[in-house]
C-alpha atoms as a PDB file:
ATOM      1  CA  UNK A   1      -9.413   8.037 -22.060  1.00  0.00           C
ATOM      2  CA  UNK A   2      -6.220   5.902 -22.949  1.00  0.00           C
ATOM      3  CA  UNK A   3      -4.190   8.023 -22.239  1.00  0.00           C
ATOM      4  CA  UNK A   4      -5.289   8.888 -18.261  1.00  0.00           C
ATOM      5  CA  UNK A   5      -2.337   8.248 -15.767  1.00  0.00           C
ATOM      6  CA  UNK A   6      -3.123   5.536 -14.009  1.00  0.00           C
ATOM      7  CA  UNK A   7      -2.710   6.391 -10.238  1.00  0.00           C
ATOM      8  CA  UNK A   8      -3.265   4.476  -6.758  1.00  0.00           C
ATOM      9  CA  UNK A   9      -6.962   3.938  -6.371  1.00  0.00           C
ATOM     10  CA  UNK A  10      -6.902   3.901  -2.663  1.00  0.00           C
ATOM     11  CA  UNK A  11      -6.467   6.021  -0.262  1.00  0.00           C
ATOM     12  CA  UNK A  12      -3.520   4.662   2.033  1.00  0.00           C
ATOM     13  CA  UNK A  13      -1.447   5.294   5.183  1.00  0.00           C
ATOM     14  CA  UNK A  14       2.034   5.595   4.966  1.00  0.00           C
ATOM     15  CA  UNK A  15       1.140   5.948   1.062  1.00  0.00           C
ATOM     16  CA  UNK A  16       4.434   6.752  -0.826  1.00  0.00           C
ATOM     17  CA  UNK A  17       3.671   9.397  -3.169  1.00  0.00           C
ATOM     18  CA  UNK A  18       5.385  12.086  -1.503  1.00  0.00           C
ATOM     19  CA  UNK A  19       8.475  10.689  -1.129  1.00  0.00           C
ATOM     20  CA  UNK A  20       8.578   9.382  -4.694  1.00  0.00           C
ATOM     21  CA  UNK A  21      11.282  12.304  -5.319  1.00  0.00           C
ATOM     22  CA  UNK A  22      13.505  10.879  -2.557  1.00  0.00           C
ATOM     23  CA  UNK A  23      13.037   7.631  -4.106  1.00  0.00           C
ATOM     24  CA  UNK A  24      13.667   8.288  -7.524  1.00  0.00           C
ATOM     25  CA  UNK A  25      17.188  10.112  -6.780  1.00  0.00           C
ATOM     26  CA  UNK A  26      18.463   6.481  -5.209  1.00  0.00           C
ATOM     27  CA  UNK A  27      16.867   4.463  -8.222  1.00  0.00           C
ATOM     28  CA  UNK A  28      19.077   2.534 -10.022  1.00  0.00           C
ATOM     29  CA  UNK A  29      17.642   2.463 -13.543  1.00  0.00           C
ATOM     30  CA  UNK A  30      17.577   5.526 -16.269  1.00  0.00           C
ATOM     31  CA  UNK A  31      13.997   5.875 -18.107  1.00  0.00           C
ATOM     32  CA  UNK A  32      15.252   4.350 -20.983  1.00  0.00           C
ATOM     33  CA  UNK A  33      17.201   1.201 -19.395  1.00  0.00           C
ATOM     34  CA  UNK A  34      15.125  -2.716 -19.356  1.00  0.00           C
ATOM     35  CA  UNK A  35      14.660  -4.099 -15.930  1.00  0.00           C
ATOM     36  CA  UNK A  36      12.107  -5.731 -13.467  1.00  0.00           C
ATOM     37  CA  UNK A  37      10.546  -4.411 -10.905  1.00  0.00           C
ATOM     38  CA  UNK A  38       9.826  -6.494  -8.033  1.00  0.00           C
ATOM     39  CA  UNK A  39       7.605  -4.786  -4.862  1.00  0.00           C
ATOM     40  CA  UNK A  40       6.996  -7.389  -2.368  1.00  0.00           C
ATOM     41  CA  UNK A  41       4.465  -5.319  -0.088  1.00  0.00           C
ATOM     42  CA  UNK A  42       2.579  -3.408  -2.166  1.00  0.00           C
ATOM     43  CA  UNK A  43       0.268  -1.742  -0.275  1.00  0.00           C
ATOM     44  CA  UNK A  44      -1.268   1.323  -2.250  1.00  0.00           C
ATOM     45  CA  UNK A  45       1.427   0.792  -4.832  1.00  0.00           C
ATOM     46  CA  UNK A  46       2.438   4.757  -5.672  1.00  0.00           C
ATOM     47  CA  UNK A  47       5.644   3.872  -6.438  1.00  0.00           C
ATOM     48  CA  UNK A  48       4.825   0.617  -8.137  1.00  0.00           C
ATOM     49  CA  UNK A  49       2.647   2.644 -10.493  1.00  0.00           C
ATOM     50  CA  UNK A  50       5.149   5.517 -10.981  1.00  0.00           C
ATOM     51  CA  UNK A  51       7.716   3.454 -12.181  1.00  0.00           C
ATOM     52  CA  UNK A  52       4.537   1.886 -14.831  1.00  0.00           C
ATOM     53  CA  UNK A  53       4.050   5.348 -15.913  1.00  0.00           C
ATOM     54  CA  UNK A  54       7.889   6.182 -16.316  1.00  0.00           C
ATOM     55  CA  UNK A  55       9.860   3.715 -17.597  1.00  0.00           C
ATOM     56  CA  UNK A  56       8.343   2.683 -20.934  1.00  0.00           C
ATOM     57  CA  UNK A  57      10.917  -0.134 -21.664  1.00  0.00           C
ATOM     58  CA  UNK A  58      10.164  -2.184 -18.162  1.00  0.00           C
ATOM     59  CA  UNK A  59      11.051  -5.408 -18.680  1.00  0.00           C
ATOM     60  CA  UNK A  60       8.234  -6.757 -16.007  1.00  0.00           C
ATOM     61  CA  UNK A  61       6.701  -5.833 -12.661  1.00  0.00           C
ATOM     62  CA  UNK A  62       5.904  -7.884 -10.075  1.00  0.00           C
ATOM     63  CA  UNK A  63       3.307  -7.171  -6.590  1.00  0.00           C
ATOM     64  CA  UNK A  64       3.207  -8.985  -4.100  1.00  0.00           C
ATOM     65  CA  UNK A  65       1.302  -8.577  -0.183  1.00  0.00           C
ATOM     66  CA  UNK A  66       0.548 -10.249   2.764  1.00  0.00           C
ATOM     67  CA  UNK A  67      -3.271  -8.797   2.954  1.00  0.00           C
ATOM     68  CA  UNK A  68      -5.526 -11.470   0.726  1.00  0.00           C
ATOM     69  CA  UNK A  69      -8.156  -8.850   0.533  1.00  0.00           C
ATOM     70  CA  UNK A  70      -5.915  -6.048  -0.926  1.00  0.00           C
ATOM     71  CA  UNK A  71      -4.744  -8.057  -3.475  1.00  0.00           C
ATOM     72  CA  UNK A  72      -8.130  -9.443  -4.488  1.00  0.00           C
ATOM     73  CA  UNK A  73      -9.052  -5.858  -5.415  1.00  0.00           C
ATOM     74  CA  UNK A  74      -5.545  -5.489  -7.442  1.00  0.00           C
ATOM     75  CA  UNK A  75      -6.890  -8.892  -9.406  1.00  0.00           C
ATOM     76  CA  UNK A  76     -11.000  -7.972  -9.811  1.00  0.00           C
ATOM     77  CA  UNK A  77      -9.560  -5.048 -11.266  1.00  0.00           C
ATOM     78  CA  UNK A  78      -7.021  -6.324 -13.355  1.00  0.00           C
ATOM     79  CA  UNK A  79      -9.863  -9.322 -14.444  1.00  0.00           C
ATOM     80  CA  UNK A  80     -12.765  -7.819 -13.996  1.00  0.00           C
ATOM     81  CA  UNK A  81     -13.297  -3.734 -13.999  1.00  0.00           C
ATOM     82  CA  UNK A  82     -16.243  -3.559 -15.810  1.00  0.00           C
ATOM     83  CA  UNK A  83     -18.190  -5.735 -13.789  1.00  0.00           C
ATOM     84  CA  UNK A  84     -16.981  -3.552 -10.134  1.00  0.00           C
ATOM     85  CA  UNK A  85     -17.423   0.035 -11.782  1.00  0.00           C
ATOM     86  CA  UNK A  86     -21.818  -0.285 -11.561  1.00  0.00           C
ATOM     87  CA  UNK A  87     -21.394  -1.532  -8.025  1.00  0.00           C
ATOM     88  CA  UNK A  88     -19.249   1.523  -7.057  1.00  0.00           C
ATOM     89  CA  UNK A  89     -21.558   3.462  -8.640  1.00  0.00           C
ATOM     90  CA  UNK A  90     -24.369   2.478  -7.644  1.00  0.00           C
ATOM     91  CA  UNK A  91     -23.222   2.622  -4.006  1.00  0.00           C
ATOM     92  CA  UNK A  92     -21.649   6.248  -4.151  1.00  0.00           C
ATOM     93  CA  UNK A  93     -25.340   7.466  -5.694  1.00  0.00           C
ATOM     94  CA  UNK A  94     -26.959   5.665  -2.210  1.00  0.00           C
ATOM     95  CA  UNK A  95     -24.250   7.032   0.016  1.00  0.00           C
ATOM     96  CA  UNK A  96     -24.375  10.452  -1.753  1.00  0.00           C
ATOM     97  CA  UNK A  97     -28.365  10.283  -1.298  1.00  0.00           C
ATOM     98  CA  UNK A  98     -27.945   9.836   2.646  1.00  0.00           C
ATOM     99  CA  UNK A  99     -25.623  12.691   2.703  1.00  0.00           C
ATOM    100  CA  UNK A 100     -28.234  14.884   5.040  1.00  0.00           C
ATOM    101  CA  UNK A 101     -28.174  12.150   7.413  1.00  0.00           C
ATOM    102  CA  UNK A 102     -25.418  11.348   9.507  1.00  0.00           C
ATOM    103  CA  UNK A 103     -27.086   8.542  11.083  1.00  0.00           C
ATOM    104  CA  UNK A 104     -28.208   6.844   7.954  1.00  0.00           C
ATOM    105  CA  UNK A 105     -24.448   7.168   6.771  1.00  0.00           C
ATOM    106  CA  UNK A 106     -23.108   5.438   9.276  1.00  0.00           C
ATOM    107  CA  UNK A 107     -25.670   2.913   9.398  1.00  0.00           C
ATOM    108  CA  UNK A 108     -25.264   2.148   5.480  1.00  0.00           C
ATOM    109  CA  UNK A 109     -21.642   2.074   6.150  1.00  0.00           C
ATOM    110  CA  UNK A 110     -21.042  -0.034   9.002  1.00  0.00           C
ATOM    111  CA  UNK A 111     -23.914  -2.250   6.996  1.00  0.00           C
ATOM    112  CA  UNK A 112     -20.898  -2.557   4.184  1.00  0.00           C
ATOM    113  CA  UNK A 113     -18.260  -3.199   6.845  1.00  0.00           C
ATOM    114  CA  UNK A 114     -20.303  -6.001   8.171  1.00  0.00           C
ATOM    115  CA  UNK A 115     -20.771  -7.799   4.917  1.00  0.00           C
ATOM    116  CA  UNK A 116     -17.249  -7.170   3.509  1.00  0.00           C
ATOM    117  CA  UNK A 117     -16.302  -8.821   6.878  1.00  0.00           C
ATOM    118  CA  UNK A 118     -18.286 -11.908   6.601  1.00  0.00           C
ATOM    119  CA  UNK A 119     -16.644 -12.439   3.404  1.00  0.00           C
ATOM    120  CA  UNK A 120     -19.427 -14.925   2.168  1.00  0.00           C
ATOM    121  CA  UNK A 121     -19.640 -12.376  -0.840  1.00  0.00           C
ATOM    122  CA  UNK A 122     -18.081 -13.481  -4.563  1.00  0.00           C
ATOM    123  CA  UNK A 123     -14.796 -11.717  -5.368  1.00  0.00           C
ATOM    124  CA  UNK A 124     -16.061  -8.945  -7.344  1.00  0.00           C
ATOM    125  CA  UNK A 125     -18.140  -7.991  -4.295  1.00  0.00           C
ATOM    126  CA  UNK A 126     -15.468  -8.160  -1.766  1.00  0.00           C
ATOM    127  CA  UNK A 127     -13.080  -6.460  -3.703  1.00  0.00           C
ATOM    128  CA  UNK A 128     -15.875  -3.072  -4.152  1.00  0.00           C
ATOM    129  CA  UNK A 129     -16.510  -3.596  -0.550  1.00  0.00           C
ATOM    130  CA  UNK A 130     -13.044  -2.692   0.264  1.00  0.00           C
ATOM    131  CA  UNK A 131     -12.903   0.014  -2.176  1.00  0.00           C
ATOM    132  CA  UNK A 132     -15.696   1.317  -0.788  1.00  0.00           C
ATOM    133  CA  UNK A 133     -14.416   1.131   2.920  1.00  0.00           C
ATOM    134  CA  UNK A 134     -11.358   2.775   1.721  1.00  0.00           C
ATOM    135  CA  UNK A 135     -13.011   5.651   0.274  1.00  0.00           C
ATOM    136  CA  UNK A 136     -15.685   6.359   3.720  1.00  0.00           C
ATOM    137  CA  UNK A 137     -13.803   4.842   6.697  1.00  0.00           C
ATOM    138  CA  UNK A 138     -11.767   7.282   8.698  1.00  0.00           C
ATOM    139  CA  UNK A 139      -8.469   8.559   6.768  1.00  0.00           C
ATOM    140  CA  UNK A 140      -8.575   5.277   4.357  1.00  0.00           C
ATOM    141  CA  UNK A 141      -6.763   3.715   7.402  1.00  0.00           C
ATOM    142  CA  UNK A 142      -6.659  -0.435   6.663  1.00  0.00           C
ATOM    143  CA  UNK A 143      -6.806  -2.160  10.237  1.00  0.00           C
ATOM    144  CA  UNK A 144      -8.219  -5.343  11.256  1.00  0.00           C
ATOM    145  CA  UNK A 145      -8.223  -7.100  14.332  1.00  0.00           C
ATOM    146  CA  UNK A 146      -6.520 -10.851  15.554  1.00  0.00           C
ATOM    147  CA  UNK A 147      -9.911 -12.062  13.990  1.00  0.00           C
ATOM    148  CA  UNK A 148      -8.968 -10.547  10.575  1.00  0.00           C
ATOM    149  CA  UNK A 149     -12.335  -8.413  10.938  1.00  0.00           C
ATOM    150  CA  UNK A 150     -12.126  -4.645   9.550  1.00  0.00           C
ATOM    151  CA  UNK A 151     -12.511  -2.518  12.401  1.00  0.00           C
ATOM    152  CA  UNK A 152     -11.768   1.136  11.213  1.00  0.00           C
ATOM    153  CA  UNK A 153     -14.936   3.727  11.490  1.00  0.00           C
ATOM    154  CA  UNK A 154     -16.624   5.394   9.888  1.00  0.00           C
ATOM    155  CA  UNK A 155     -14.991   9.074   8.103  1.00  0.00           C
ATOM    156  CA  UNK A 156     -16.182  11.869   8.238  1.00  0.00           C
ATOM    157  CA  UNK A 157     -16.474  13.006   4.424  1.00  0.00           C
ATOM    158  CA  UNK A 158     -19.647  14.337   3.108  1.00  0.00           C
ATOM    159  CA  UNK A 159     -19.208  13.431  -0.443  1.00  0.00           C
ATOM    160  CA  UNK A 160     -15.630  11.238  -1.307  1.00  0.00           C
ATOM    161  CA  UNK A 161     -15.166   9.710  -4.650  1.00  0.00           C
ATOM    162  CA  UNK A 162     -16.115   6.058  -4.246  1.00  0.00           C
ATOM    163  CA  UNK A 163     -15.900   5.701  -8.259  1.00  0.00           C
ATOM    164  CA  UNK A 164     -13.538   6.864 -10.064  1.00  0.00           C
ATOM    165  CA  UNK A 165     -13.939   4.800 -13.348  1.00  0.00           C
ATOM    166  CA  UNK A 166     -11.726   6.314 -15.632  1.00  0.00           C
ATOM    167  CA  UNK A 167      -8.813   5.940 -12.827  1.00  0.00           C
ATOM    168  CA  UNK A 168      -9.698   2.074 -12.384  1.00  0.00           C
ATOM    169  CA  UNK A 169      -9.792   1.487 -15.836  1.00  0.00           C
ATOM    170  CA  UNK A 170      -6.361   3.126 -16.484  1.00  0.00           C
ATOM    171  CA  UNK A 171      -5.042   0.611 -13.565  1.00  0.00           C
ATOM    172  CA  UNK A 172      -6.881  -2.315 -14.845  1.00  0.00           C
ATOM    173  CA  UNK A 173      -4.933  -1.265 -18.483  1.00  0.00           C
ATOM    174  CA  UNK A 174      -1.935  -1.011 -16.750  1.00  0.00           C
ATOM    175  CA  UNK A 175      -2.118  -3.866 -14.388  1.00  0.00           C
ATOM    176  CA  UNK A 176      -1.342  -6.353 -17.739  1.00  0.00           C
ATOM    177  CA  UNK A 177       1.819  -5.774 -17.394  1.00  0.00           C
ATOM    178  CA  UNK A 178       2.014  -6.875 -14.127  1.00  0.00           C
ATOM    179  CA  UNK A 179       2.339 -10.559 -12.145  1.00  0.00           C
ATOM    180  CA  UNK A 180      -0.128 -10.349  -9.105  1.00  0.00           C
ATOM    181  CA  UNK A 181       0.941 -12.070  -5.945  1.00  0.00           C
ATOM    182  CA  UNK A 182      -0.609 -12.811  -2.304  1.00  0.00           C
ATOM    183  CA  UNK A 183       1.718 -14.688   0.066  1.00  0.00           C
ATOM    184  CA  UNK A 184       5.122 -13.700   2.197  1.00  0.00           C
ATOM    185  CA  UNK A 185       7.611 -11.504   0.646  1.00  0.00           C
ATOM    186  CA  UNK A 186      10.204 -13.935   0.767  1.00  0.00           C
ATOM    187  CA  UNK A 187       8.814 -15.488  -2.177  1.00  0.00           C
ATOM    188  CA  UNK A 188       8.826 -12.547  -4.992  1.00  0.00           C
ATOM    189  CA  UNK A 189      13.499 -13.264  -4.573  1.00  0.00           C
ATOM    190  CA  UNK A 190      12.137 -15.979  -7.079  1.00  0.00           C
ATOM    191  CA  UNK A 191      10.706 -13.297  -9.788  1.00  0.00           C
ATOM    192  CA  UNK A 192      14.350 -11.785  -9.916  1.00  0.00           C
ATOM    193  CA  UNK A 193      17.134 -11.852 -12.811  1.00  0.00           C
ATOM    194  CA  UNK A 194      19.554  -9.864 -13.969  1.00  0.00           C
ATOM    195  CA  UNK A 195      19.015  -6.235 -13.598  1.00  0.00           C
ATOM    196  CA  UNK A 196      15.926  -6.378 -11.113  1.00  0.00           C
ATOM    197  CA  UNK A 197      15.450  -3.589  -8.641  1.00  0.00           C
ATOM    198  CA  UNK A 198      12.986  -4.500  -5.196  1.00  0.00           C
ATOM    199  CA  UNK A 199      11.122  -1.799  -3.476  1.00  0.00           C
ATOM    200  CA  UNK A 200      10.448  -2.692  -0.053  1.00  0.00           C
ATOM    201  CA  UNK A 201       7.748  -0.574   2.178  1.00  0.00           C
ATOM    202  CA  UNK A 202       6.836  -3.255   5.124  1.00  0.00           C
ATOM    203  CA  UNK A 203       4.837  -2.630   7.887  1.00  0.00           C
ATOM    204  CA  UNK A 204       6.727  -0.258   9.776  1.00  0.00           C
ATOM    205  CA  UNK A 205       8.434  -0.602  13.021  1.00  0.00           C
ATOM    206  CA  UNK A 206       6.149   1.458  15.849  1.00  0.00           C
ATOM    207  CA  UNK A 207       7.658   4.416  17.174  1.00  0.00           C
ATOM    208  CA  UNK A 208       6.080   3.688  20.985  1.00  0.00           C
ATOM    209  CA  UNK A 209       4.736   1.219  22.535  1.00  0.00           C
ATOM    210  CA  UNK A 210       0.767   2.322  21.848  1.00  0.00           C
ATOM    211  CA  UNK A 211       1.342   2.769  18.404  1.00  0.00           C
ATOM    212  CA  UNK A 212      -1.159   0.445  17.003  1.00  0.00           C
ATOM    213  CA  UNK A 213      -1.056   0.927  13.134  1.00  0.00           C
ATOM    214  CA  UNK A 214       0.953  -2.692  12.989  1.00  0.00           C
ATOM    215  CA  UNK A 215      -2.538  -4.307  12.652  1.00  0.00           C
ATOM    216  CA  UNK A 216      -2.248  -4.367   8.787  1.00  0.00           C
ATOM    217  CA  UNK A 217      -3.322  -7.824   9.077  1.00  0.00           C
ATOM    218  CA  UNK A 218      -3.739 -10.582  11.062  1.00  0.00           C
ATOM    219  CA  UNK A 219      -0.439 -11.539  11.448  1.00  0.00           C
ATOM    220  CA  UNK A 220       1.619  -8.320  12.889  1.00  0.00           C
ATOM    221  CA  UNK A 221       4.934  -7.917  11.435  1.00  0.00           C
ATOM    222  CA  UNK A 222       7.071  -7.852  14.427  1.00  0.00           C
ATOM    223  CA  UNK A 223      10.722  -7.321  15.276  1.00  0.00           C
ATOM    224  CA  UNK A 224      11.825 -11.100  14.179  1.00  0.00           C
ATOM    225  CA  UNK A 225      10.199 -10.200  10.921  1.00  0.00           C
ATOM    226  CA  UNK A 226      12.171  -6.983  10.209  1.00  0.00           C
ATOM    227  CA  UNK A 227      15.356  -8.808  10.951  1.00  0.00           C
ATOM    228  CA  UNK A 228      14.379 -11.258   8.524  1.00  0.00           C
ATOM    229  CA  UNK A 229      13.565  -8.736   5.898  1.00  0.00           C
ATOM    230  CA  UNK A 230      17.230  -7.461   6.479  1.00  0.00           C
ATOM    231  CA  UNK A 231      18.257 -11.565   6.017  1.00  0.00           C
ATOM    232  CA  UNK A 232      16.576 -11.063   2.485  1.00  0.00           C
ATOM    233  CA  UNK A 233      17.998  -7.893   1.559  1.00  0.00           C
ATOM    234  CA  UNK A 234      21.174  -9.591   2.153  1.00  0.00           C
ATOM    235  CA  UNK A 235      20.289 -12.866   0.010  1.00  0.00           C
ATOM    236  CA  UNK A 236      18.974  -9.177  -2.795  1.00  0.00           C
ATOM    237  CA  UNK A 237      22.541  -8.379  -2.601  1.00  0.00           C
ATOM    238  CA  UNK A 238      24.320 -11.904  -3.273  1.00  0.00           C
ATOM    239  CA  UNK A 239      22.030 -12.356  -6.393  1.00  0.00           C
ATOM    240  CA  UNK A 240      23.367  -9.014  -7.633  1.00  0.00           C
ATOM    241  CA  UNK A 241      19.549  -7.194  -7.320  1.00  0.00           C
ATOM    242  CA  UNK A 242      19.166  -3.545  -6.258  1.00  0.00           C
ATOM    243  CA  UNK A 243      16.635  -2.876  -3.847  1.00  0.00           C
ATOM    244  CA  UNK A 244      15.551   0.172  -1.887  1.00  0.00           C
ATOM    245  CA  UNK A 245      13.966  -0.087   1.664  1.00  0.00           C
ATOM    246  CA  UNK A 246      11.596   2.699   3.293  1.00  0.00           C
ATOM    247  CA  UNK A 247      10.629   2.389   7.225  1.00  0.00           C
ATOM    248  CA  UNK A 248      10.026   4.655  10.219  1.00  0.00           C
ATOM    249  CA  UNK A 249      12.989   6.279  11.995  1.00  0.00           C
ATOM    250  CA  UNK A 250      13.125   5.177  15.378  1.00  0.00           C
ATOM    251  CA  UNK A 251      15.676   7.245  16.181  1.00  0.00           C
ATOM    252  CA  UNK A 252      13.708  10.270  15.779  1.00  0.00           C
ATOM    253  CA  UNK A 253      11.402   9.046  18.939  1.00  0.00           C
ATOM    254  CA  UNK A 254      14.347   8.364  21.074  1.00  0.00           C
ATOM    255  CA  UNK A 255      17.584   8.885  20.175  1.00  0.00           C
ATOM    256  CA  UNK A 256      18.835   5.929  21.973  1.00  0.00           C
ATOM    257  CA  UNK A 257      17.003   3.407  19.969  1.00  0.00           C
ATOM    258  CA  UNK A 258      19.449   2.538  16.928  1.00  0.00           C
ATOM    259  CA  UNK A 259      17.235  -0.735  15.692  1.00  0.00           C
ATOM    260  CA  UNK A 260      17.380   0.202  12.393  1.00  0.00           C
ATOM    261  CA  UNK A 261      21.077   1.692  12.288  1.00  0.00           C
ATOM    262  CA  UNK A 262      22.354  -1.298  13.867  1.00  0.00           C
ATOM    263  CA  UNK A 263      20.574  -3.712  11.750  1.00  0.00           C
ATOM    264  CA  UNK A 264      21.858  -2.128   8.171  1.00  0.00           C
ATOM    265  CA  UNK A 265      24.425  -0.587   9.251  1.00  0.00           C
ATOM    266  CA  UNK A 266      26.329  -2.683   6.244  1.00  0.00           C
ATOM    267  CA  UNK A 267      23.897  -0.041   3.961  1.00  0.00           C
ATOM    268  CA  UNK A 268      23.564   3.568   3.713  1.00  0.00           C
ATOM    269  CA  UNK A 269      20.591   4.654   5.299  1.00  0.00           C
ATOM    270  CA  UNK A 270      19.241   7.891   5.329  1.00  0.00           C
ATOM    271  CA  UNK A 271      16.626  10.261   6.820  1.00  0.00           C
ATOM    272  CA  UNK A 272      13.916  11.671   4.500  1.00  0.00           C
ATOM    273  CA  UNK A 273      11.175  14.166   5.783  1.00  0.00           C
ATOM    274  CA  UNK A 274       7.377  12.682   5.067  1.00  0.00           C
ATOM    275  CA  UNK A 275       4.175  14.229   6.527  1.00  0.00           C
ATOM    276  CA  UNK A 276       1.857  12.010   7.999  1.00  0.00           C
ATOM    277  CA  UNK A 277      -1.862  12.331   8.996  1.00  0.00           C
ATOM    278  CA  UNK A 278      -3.191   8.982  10.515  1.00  0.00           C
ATOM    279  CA  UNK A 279      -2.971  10.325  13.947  1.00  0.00           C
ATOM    280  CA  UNK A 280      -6.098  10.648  15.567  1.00  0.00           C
ATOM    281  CA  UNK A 281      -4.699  13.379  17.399  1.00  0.00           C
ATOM    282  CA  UNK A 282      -3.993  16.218  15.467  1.00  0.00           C
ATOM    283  CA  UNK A 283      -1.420  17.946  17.073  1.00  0.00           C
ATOM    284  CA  UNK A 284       0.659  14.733  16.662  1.00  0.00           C
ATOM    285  CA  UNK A 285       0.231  14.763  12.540  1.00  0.00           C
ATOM    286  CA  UNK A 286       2.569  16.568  10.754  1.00  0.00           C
ATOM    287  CA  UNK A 287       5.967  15.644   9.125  1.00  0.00           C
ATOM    288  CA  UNK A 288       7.903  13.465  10.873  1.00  0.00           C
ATOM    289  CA  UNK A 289      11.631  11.723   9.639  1.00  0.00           C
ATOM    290  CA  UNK A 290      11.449   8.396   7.535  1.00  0.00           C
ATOM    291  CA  UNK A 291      14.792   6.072   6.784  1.00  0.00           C
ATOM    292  CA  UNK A 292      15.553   5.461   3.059  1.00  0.00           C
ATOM    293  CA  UNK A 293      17.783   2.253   2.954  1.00  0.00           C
ATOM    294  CA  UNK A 294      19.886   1.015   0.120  1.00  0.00           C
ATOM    295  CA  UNK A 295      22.375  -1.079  -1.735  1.00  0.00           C
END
């Protein structure tokens, strides 16, 4: 059992594990090479744990995000994954029991997503609740409202994996060699020296006007704030670091729209394919362009 892979134990949109080939062609280390490894919006962390898995000699790694609940999951874990494994179990058994009832389901469920968002509950607690939410709400979409309140429903799946021990024990192994942050990603330029590569995958830009899926948290990340993540990438390059950037390509809505080429245009940026599902409409999921930005 030490040797299982550790891999993301959520389900995520805009999860990077499909474009982890595009990413590692533009990474700037070799397997063998020393670094750190700075990700300052972590999110599902694919790539965060693909590096873990691949380059043995890592000097460090270092997480950081915005959402307070996500990241108290990536610390019970870490601290504490013996004590959140019986509570996952115990609630995939009840939710596995109510599986002829599709009332009952959503009534046990939306139970969960009313305690989870009264957050009165102890870490441990919170941090299952959220796994839990992950693993039932609809497509393991994270959403919350100007009140910070989850507001996703309820999936459709008859049976997902709410527990996957071994997997969360593999992360919680792994997760020691990591420093676990929760604040703005301005911050983690502090956890860099010499030979430090940053991942960044922010919120991404919406490609209308009634795209919605900025409501990561409370706070949306808005156009000011992706101009001031460029700002930082700048600062990235005066302190010598190497970062990579991922966000959504504008341009591929309407062709007119050159945000994003404008803003780096100091940087190659280019166009990766990525297939995307969190559409509620299904004729609009599919694969769809996605910029790849770097120094």
């Amino acid at each position: 059992m030490k040797n299982k892979i550790a891999k993301p134990f959520l389900k995520w949109a805009g999860g990077k594990t499909q474009l982890i080939g595009a990413i590692k062609s533009k990474f700037p280390f070799q397997q063998g090479d020393s670094f750190i490894y700075i990700e300052p919006f972590v999110g599902s962390g694919a790539v965060l744990f693909w590096v873990l898995n691949n380059y043995p000699n890592l000097k460090k790694a270092v997480i950081n995000d915005s959402n307070t609940d996500l990241i108290n999951t990536y610390k019970v874990i870490y601290n504490s994954v013996e004590k959140i494994i019986p509570l996952l179990r115990r609630w995939e058994k009840r939710y596995y029991d109510l599986s002829s009832s599709e009332e009952k389901k959503k009534e046990y469920y939306y139970f969960k997503r009313e305690l989870f968002n009264k957050r009165i509950s102890d870490t441990i607690i919170q941090a299952a609740l959220f796994i839990f939410l992950n693993r039932t709400c609809f497509n393991g979409l994270y959403r919350v409202n100007k009140r910070n309140l989850f507001n996703v429903p309820v999936g459709s799946y008859k049976k997902p994996l709410i527990c996957d021990a071994e997997n969360l024990r593999a992360v919680s192994r792994i997760l020691k060699k990591v420093t676990i942050l929760n604040g703005d990603f301005e911050r983690t330029i502090n956890y860099g020296e010499n030979k430090t590569c940053f991942y960044l995958d922010p919120p991404y830009k919406p490609l209308s006007a009634t795209s919605s899926f900025t409501a990561y948290s409370k706070e949306n990340f808005d156009d000011n704030d992706q101009i001031r993540l460029k700002k930082f990438c700048d600062n990235l390059v005066m302190l010598k670091f190497k970062w990579i950037l991922s966000n959504s390509d504008v341009k591929a809505k309407n062709q007119e729209n050159n945000f994003f080429d404008r803003l780096y245009k100091s940087y190659q940026v280019e166009r990766v394919l990525a297939k995307r599902s969190i559409n509620s409409n299904a004729s609009k999921r599919g694969l769809l362009k996605e910029l790849l930005i770097t120094n």
